[in-house]
Structure formats: C-alpha cells, structure tokens
PDB file of N, CA and C in Angstrom:
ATOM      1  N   UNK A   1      -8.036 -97.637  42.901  1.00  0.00           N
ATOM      2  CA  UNK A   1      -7.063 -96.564  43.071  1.00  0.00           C
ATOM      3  C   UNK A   1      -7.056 -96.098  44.518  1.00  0.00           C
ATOM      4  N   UNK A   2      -5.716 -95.826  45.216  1.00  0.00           N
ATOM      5  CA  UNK A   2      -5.721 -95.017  46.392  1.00  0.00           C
ATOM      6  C   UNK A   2      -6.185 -93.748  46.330  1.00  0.00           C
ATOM      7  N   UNK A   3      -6.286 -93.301  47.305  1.00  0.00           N
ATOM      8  CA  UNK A   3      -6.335 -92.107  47.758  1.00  0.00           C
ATOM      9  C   UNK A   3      -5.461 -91.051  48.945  1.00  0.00           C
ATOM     10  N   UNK A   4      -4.712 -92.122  48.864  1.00  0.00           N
ATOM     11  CA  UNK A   4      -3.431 -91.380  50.289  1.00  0.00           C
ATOM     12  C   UNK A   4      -2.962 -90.834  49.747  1.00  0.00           C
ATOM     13  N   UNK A   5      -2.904 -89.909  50.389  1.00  0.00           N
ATOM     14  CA  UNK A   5      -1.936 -88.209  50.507  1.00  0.00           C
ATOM     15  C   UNK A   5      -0.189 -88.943  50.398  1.00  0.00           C
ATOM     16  N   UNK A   6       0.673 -88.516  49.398  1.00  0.00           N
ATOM     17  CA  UNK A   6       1.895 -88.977  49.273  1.00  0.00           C
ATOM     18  C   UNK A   6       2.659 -87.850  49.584  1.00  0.00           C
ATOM     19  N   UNK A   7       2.506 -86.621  49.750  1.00  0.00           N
ATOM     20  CA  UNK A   7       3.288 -85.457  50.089  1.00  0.00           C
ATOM     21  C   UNK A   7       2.840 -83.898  49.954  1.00  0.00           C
ATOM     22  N   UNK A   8       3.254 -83.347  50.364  1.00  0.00           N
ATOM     23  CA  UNK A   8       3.048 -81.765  49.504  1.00  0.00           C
ATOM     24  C   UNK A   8       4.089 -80.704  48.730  1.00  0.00           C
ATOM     25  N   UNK A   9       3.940 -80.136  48.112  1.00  0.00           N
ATOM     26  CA  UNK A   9       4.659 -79.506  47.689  1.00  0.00           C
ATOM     27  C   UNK A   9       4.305 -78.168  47.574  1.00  0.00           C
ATOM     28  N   UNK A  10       4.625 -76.752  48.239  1.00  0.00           N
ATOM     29  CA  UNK A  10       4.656 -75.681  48.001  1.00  0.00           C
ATOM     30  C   UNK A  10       5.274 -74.872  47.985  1.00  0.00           C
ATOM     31  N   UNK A  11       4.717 -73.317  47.414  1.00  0.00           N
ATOM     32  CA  UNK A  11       5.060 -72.029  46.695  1.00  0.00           C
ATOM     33  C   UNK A  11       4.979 -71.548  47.575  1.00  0.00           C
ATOM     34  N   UNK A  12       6.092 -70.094  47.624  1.00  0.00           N
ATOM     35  CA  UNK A  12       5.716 -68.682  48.325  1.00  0.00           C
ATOM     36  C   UNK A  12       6.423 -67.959  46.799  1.00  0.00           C
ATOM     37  N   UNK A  13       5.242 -67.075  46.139  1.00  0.00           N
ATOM     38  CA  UNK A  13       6.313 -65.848  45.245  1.00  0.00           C
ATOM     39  C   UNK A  13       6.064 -64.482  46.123  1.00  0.00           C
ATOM     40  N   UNK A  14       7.346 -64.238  46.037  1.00  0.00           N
ATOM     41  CA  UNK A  14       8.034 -63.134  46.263  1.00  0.00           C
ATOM     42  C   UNK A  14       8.991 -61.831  45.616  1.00  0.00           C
ATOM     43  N   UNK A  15       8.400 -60.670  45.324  1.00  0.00           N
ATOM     44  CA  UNK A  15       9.566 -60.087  44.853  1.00  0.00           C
ATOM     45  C   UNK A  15      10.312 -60.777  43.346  1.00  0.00           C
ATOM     46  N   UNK A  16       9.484 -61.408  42.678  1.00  0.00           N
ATOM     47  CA  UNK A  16      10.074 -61.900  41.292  1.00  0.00           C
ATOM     48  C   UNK A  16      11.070 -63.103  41.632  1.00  0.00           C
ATOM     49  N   UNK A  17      10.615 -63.603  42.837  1.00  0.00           N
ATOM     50  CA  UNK A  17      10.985 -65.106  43.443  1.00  0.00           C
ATOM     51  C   UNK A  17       9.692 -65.898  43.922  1.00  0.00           C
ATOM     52  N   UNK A  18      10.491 -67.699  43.394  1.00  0.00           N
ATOM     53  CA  UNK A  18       9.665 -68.148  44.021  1.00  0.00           C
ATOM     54  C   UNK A  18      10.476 -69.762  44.837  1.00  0.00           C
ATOM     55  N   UNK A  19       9.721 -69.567  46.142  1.00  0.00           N
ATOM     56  CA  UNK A  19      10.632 -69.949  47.141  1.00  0.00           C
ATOM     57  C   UNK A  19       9.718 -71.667  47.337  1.00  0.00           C
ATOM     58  N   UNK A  20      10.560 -72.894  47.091  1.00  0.00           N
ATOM     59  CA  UNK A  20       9.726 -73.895  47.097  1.00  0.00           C
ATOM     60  C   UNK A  20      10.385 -74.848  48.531  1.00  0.00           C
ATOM     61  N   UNK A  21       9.163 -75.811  49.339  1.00  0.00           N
ATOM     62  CA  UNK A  21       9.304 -76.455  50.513  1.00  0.00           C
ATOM     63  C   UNK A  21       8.776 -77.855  49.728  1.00  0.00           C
ATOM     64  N   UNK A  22       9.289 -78.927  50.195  1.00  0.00           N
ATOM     65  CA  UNK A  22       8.550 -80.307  49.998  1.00  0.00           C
ATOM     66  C   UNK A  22       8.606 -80.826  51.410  1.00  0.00           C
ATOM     67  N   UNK A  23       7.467 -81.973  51.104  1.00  0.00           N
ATOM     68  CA  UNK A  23       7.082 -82.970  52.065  1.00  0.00           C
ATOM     69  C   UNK A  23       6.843 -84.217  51.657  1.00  0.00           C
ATOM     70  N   UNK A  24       7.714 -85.384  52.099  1.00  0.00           N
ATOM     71  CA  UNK A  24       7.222 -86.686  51.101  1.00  0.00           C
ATOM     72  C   UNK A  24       7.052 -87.704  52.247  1.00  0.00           C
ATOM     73  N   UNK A  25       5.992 -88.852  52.501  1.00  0.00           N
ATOM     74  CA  UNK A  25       6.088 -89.260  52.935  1.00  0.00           C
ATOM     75  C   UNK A  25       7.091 -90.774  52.896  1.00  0.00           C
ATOM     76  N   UNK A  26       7.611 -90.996  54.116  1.00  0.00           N
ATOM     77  CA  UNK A  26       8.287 -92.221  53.739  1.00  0.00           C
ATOM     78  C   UNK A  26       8.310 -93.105  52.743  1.00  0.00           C
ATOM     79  N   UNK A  27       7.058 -93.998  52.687  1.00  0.00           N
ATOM     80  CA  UNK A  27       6.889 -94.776  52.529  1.00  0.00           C
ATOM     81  C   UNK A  27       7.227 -94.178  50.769  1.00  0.00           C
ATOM     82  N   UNK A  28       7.689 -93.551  50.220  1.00  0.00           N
ATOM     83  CA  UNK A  28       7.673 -92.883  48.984  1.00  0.00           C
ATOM     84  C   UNK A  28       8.444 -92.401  48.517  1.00  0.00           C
ATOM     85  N   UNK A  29       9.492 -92.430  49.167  1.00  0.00           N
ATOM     86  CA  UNK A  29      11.122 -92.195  48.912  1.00  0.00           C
ATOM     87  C   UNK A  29      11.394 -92.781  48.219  1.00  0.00           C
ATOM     88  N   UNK A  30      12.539 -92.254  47.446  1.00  0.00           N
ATOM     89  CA  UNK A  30      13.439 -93.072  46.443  1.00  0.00           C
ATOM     90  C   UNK A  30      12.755 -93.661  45.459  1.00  0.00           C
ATOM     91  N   UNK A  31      11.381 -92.985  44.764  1.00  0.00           N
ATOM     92  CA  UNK A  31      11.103 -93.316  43.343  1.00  0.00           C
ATOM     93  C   UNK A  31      10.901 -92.582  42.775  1.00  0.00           C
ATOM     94  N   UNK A  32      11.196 -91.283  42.903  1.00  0.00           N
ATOM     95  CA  UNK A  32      11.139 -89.913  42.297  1.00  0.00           C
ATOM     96  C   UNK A  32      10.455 -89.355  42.165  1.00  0.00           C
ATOM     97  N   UNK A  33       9.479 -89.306  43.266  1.00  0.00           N
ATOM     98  CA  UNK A  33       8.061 -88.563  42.943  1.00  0.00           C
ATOM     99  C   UNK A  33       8.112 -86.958  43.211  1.00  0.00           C
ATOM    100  N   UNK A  34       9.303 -86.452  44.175  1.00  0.00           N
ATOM    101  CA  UNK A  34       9.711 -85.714  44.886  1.00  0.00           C
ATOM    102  C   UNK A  34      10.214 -84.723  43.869  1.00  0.00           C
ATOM    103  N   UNK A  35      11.217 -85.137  42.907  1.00  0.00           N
ATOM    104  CA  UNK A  35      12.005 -84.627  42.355  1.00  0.00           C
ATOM    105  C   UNK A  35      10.882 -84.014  40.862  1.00  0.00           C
ATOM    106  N   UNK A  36       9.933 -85.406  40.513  1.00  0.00           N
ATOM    107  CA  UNK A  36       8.889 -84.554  39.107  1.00  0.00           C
ATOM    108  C   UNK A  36       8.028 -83.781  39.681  1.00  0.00           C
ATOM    109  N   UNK A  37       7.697 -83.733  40.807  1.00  0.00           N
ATOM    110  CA  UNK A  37       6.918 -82.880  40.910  1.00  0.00           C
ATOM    111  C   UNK A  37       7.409 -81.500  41.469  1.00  0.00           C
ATOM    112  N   UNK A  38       8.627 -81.323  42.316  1.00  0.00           N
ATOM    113  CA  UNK A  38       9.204 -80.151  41.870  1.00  0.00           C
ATOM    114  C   UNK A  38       9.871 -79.549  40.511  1.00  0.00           C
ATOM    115  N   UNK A  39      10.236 -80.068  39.886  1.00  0.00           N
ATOM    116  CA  UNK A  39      10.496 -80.021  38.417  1.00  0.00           C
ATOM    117  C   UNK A  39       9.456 -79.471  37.702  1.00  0.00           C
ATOM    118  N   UNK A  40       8.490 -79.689  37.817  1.00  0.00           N
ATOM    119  CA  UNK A  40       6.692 -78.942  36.682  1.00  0.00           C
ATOM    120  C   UNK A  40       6.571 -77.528  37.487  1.00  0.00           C
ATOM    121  N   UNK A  41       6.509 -77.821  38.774  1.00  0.00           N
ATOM    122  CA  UNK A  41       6.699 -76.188  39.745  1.00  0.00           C
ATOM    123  C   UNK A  41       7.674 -75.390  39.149  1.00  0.00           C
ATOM    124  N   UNK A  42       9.049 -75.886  39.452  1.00  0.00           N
ATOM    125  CA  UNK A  42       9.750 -75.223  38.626  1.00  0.00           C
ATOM    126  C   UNK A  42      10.030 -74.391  37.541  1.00  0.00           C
ATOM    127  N   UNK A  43       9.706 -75.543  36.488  1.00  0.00           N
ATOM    128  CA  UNK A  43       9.369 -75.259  34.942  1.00  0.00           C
ATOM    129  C   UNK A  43       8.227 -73.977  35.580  1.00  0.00           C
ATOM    130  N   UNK A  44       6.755 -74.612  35.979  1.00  0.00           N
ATOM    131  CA  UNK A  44       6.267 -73.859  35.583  1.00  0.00           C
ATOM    132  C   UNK A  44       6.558 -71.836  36.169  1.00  0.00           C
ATOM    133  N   UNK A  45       6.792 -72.281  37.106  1.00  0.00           N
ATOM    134  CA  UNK A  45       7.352 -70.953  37.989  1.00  0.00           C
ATOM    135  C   UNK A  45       8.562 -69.995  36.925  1.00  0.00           C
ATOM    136  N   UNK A  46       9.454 -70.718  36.271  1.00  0.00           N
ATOM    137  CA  UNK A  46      10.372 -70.080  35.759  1.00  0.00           C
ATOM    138  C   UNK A  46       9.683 -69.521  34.124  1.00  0.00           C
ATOM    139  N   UNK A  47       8.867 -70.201  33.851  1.00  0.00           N
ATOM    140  CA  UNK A  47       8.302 -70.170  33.037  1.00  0.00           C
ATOM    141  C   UNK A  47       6.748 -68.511  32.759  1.00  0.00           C
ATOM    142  N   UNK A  48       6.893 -68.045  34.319  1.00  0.00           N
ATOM    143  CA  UNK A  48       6.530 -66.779  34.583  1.00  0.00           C
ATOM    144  C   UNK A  48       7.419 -65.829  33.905  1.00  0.00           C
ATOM    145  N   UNK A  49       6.455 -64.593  33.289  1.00  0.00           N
ATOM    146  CA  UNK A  49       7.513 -63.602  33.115  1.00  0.00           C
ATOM    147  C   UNK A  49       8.227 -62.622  34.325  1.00  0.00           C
ATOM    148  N   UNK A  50       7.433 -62.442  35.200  1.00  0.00           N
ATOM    149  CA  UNK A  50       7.466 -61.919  36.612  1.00  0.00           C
ATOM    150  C   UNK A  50       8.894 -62.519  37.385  1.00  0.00           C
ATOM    151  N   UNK A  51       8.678 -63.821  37.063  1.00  0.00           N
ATOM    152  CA  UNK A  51       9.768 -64.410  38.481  1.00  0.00           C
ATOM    153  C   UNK A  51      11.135 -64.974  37.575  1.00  0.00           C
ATOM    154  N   UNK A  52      11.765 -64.275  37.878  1.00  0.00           N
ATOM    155  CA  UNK A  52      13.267 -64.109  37.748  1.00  0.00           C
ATOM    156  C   UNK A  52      14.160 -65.601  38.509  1.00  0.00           C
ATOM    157  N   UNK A  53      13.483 -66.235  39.470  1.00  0.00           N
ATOM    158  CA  UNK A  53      14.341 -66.820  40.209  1.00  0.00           C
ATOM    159  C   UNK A  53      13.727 -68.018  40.850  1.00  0.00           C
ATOM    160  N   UNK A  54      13.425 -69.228  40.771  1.00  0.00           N
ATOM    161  CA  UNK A  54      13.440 -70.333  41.674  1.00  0.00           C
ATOM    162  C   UNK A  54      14.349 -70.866  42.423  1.00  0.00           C
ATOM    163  N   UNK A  55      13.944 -71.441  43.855  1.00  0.00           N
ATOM    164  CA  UNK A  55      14.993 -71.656  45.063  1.00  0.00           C
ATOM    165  C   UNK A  55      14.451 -72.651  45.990  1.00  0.00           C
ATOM    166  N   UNK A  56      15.502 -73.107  46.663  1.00  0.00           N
ATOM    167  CA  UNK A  56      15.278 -73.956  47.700  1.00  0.00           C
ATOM    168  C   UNK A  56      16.122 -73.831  48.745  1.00  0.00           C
ATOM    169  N   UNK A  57      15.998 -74.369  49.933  1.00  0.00           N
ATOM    170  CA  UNK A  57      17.310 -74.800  50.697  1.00  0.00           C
ATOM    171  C   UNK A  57      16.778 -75.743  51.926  1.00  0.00           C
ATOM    172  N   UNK A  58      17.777 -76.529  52.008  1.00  0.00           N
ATOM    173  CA  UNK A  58      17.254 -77.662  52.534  1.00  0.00           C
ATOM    174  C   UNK A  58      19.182 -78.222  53.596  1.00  0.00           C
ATOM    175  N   UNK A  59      18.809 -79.022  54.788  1.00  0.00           N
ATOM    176  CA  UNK A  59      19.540 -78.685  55.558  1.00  0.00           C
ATOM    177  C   UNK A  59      21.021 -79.737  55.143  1.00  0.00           C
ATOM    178  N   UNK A  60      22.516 -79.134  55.478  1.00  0.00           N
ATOM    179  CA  UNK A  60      23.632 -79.891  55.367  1.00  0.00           C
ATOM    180  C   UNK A  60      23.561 -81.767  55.484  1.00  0.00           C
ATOM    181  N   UNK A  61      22.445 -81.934  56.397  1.00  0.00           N
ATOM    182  CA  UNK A  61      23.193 -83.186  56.925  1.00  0.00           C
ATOM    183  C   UNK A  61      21.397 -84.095  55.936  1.00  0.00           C
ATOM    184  N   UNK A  62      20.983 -83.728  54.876  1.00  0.00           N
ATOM    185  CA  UNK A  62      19.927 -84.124  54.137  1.00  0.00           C
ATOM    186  C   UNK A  62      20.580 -83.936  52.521  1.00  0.00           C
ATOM    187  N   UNK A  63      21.563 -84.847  52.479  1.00  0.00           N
ATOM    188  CA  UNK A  63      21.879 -84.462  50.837  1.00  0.00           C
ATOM    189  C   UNK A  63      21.028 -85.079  49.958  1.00  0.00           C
ATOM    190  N   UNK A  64      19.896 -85.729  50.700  1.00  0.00           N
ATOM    191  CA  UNK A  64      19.441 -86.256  49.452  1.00  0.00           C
ATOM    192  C   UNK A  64      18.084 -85.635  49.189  1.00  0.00           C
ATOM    193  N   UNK A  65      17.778 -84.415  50.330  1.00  0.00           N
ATOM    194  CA  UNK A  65      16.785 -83.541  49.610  1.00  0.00           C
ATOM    195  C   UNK A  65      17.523 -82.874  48.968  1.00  0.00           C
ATOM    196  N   UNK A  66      18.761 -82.256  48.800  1.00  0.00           N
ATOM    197  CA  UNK A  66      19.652 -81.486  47.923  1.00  0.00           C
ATOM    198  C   UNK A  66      19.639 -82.021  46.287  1.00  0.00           C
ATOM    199  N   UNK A  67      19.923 -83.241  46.033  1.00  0.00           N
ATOM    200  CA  UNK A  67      19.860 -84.551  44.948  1.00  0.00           C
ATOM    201  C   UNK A  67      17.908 -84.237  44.628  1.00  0.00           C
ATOM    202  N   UNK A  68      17.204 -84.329  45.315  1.00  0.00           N
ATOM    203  CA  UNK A  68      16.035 -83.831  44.705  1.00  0.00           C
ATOM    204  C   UNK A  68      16.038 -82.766  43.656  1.00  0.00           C
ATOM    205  N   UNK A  69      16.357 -81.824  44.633  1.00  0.00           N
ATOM    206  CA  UNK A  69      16.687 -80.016  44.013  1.00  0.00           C
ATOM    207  C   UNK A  69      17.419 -80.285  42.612  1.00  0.00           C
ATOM    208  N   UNK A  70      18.743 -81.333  42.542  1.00  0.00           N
ATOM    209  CA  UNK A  70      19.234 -80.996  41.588  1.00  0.00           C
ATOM    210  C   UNK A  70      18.609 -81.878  40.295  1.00  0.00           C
ATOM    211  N   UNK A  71      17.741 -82.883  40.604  1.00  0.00           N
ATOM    212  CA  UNK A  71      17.378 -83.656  39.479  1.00  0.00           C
ATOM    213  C   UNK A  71      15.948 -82.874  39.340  1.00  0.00           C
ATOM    214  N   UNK A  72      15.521 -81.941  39.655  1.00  0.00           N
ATOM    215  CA  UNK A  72      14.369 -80.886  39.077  1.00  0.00           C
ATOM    216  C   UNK A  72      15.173 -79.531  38.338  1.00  0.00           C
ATOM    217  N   UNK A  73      16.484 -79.510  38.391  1.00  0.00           N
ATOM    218  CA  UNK A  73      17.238 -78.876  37.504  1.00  0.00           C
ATOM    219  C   UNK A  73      17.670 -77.661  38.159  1.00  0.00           C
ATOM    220  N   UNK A  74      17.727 -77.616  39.693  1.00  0.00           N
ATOM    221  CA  UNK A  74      18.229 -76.496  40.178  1.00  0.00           C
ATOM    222  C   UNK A  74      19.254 -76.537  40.546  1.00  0.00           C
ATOM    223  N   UNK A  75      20.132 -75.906  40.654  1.00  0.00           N
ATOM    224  CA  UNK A  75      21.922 -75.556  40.845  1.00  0.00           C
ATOM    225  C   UNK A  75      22.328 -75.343  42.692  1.00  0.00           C
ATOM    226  N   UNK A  76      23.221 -76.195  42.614  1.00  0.00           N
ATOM    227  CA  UNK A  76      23.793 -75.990  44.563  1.00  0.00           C
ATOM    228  C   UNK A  76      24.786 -74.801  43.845  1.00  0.00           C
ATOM    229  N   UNK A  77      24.400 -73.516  45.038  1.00  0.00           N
ATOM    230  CA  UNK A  77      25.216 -72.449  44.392  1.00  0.00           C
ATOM    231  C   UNK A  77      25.890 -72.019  46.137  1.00  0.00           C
ATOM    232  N   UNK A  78      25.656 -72.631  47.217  1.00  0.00           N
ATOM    233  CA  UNK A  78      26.750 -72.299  48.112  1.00  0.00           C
ATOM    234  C   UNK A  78      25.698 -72.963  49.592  1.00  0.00           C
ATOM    235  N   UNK A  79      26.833 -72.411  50.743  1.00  0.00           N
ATOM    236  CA  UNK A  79      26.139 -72.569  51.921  1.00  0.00           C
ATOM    237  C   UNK A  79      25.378 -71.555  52.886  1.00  0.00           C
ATOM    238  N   UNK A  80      24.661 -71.816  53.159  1.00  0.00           N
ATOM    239  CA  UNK A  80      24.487 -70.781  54.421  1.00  0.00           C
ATOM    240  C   UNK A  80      23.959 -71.094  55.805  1.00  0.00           C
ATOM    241  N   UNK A  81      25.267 -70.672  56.357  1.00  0.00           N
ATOM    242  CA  UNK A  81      25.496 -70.762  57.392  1.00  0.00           C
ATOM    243  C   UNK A  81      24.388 -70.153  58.659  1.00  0.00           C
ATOM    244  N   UNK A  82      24.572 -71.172  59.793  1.00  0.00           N
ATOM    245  CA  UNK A  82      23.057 -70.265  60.084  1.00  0.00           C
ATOM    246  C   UNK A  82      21.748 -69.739  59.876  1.00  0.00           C
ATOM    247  N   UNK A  83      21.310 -70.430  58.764  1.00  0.00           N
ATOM    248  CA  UNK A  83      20.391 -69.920  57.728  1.00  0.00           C
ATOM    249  C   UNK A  83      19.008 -70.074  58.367  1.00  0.00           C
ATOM    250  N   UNK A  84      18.862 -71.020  58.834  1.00  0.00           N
ATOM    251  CA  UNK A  84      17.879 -71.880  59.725  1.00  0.00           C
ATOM    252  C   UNK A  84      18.206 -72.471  60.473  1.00  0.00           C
ATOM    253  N   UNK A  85      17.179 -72.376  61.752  1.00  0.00           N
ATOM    254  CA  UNK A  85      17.516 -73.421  62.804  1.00  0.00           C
ATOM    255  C   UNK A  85      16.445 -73.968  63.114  1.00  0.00           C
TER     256      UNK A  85
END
C-alpha cells in the first residue's frame, strides 16, 4: 500500500456555516476522489444540528472544481464578482 498524500480537504464552521476548500493532487484528477470526499464532509456537516448551511466557491475559469461541488450535491446558486483575488 502507498502512502502519498493525494489531497486535502478542509472545514472552517462559522456562524451555523460551514465553509469547505479542496486540494487534489494532479496526478488524481478525474477519478472522483475529490468529489466523495467532499460529499461525507458535506453530509456530515449538514447533518449538524448547529449548521444551517454548507458552501464553496471556487474560481470562473475552473468549472471543473464547480462539477466537483455539484456531484457532492451542492447547488451553483450565482456569481460573485470580485469575490477573490
């Protein structure tokens, strides 16, 4: 069995939110490792009585971290502009 680090995935809760970042390494794209393991965060985060809200945002010209977001079952609900730079 390996032992290489394939990515990270973390939490900030906030205010009855919880705000999620990923990291995947290349070589690991495009077999969905990205997407189940935000998905159990998810679940489990929403699955708090406390937190009202799971989120992401991830940048215009990366739709396919967006396509992550949505195959862990979260909703594109608009843009924002300026949001990050």
């Amino acid at each position: 069995t390996s032992h290489a680090i394939v990515g990270s995935l973390g939490i900030i809760l906030e205010d009855h939110k919880a705000l999620f970042g990923y990291v995947l390494g290349k070589k690991y794209w495009g077999q969905g490792n990205a997407a189940e393991a935000l998905r159990h965060q998810v679940d489990w985060a929403l699955g708090q009585p406390a937190i009202h809200r799971a989120w992401a945002y991830c940048d215009l010209e990366n739709p396919t971290s967006a396509r992550v977001m949505e195959k862990a079952g979260m909703v594109r609900e608009g843009i924002l502009r300026r949001w990050h730079i």
